[in-house]
Protein backbone atom coordinates (compact mmCIF):
# COMPACT_ATOMS: atom_id res chain seq x y z
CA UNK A 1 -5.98 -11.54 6.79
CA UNK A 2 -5.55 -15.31 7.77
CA UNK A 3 -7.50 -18.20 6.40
CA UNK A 4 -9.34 -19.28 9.59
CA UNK A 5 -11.16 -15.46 9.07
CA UNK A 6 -12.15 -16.43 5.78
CA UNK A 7 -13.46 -19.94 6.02
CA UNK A 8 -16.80 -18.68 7.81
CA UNK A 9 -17.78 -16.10 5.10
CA UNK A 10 -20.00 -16.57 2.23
CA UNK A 11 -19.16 -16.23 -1.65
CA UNK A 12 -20.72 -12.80 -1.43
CA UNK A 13 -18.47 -11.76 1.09
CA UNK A 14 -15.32 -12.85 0.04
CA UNK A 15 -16.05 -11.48 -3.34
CA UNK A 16 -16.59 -8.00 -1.91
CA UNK A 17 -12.99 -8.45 -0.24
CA UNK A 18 -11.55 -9.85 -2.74
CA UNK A 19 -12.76 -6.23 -4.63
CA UNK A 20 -11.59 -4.36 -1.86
CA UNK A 21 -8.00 -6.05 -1.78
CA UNK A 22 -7.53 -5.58 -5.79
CA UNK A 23 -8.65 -1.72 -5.49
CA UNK A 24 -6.10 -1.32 -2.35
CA UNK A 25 -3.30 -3.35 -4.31
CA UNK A 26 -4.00 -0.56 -7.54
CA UNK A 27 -3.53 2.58 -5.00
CA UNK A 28 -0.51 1.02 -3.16
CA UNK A 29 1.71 0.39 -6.56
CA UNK A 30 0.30 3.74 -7.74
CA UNK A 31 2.27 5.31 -4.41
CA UNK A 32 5.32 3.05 -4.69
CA UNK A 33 5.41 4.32 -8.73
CA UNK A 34 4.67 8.04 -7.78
CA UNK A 35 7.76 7.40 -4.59
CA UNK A 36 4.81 7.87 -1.83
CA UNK A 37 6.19 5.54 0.01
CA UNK A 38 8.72 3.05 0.12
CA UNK A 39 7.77 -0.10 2.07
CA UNK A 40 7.51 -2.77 -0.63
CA UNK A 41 7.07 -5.23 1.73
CA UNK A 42 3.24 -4.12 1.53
CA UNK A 43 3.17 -4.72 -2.02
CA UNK A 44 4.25 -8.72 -1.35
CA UNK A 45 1.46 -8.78 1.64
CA UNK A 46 -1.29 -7.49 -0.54
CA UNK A 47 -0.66 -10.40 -3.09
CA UNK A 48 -0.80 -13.17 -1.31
CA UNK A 49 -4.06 -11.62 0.15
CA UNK A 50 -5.50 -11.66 -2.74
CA UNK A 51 -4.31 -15.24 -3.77
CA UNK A 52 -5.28 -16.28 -0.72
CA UNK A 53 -8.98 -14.90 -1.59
CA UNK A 54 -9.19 -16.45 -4.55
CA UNK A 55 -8.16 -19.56 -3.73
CA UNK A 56 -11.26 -19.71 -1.12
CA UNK A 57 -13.27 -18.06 -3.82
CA UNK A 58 -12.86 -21.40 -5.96
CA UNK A 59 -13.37 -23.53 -2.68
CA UNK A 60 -17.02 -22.31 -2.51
CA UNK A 61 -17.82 -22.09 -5.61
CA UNK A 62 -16.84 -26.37 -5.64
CA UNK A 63 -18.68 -26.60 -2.72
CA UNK A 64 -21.74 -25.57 -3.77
């Protein structure tokens, strides 16, 4: 996900992803604990997502 995607959608929207991201983060550390799989570079990917969505989350919100 890059930032120039998220600078066009509303607060609804990026709440919705930012639900989305936290609920796939949750299953992909339940697979790396259970030994599902073993790319942990995911793990790092999916955090910075979620920062990332955040971060724009509290843009709007000062925008507004």
């Amino acid at each position: 996900m890059k930032a120039s995607e998220l600078v066009n959608k509303t607060l609804e929207e990026l709440k919705k992803e930012l639900d989305e991201a936290c609920k796939s983060f949750f299953a992909y550390r339940l697979q790396l604990n259970t030994q599902q799989t073993s790319n942990t570079a995911k793990q790092k990917i999916l955090k910075r997502d979620i920062a990332r969505l955040k971060t724009f989350i509290q843009m709007k919100k000062k925008v507004k």
